[in-house]
N, C-alpha and C. Protein backbone atom coordinates (compact mmCIF):
# COMPACT_ATOMS: atom_id res chain seq x y z
N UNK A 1 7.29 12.77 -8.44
CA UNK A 1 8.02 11.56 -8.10
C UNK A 1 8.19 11.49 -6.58
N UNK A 2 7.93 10.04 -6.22
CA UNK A 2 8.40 10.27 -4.72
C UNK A 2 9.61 10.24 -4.38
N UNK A 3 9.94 10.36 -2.88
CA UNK A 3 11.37 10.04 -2.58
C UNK A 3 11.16 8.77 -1.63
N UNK A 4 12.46 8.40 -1.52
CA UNK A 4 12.78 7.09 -0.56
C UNK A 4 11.95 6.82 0.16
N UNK A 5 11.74 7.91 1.07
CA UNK A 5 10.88 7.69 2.74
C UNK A 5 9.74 7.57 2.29
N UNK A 6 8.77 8.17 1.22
CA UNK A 6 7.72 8.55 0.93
C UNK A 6 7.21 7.44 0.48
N UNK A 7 8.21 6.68 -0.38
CA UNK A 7 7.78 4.99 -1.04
C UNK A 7 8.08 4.29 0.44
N UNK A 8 8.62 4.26 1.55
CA UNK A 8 8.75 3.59 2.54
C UNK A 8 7.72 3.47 3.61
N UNK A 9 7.01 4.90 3.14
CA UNK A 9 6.03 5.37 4.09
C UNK A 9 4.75 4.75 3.84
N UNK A 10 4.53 4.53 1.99
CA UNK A 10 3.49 4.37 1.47
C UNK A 10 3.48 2.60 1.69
N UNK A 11 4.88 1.74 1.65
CA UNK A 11 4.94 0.74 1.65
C UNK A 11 4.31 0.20 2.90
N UNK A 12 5.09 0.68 3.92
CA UNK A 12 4.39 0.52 5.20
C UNK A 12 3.23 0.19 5.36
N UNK A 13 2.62 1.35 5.12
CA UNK A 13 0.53 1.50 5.10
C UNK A 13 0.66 0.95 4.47
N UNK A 14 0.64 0.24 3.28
CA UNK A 14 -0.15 -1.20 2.37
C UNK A 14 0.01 -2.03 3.07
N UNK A 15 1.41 -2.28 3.82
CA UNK A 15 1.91 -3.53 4.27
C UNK A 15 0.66 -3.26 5.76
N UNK A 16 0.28 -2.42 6.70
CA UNK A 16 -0.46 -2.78 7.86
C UNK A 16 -2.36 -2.77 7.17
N UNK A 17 -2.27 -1.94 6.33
CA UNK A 17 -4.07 -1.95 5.81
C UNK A 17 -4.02 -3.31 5.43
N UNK A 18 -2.98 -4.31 4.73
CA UNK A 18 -3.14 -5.49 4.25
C UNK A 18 -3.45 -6.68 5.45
N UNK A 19 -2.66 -6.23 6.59
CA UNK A 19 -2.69 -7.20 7.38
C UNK A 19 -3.69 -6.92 8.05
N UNK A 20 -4.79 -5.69 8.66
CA UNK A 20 -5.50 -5.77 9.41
C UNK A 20 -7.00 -6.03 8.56
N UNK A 21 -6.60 -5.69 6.99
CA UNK A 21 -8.18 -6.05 6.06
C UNK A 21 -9.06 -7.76 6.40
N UNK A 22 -8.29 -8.58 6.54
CA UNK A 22 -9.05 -9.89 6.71
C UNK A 22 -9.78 -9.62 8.04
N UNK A 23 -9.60 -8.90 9.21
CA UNK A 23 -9.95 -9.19 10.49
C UNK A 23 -11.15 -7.90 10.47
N UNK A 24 -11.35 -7.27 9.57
CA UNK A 24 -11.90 -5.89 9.31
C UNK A 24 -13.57 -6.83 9.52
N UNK A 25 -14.51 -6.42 10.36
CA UNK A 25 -16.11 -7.00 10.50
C UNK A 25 -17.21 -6.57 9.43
N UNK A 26 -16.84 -4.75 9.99
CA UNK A 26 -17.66 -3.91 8.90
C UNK A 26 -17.47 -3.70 7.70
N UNK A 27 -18.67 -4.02 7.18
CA UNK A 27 -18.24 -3.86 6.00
C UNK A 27 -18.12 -2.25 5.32
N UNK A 28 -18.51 -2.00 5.75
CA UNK A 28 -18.19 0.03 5.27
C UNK A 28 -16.91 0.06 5.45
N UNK A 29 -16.15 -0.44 6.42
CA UNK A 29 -14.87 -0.34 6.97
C UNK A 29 -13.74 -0.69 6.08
N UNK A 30 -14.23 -2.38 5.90
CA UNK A 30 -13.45 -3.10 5.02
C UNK A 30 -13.38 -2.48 3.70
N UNK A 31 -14.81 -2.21 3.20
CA UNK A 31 -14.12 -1.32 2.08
C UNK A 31 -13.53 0.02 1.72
N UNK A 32 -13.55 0.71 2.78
CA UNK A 32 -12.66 2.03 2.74
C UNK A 32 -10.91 1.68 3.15
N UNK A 33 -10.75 0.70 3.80
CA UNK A 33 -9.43 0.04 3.51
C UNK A 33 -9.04 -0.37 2.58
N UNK A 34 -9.79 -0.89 1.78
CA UNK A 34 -9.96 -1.94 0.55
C UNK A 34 -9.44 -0.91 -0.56
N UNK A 35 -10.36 0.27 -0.51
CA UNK A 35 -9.69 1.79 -1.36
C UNK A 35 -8.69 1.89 -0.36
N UNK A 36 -8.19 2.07 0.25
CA UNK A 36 -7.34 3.10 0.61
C UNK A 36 -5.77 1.94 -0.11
N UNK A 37 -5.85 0.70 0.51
CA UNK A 37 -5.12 0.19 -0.62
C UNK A 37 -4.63 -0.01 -1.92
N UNK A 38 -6.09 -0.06 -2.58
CA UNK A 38 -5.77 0.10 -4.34
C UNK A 38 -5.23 1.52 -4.41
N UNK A 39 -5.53 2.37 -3.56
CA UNK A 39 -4.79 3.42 -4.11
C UNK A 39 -3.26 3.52 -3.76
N UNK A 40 -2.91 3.07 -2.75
CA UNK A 40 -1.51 3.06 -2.48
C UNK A 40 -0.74 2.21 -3.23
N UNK A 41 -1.46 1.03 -3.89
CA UNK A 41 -1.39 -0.05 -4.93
C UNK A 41 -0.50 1.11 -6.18
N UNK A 42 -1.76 1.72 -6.53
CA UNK A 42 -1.48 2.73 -7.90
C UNK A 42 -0.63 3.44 -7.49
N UNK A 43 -0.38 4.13 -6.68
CA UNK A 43 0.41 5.24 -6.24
C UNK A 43 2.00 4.45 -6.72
N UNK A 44 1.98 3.84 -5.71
CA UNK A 44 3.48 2.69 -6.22
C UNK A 44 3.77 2.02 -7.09
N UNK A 45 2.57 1.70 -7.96
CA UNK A 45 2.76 1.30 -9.38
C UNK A 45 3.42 2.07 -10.06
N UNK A 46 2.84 3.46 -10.52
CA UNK A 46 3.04 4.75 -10.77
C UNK A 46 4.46 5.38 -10.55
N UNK A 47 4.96 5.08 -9.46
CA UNK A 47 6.17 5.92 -8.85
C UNK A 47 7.44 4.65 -9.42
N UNK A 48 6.82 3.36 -9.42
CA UNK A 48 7.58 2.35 -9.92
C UNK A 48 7.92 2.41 -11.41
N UNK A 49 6.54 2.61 -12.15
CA UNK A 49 7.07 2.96 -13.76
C UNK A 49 7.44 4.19 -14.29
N UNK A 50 7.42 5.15 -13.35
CA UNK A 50 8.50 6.64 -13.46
C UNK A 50 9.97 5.63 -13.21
N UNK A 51 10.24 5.74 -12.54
CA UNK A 51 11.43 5.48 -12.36
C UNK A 51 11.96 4.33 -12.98
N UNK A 52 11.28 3.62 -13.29
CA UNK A 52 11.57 2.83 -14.97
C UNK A 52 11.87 4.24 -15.95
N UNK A 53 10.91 4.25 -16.35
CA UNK A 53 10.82 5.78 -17.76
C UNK A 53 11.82 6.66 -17.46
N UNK A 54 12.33 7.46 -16.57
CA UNK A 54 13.49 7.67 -16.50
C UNK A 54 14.80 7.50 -16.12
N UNK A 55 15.14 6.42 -15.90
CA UNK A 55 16.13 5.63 -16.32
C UNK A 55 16.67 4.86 -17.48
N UNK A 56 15.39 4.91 -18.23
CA UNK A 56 15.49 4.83 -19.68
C UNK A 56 15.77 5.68 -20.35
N UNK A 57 15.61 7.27 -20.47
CA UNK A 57 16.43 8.26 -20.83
C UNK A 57 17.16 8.90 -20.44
């Protein structure tokens, strides 16, 4: 599970890979941002429905 900073940290990086992906030329580039997002995507999905699931028990 993460902690605070760690979801703040991860939020961050989505929030700047998001903003600099449209201006991205290369395309090798664009798509290793492109992953590096979906994964921070999942990561926070993930850390979001833990902490659903246990708060439910």
């Amino acid at each position: 599970m993460l902690d605070e900073y760690e979801v703040f940290l991860f939020t961050r990086e989505l929030s700047n890979l998001t903003k600099d992906y449209p201006t991205c030329t290369d395309s090798l580039t664009k798509e290793k941002v492109y992953q590096q997002m979906e994964l921070l995507r999942e990561v926070l999905r993930l850390h979001d429905h833990s902490e659903f699931k246990s708060s439910l028990q």
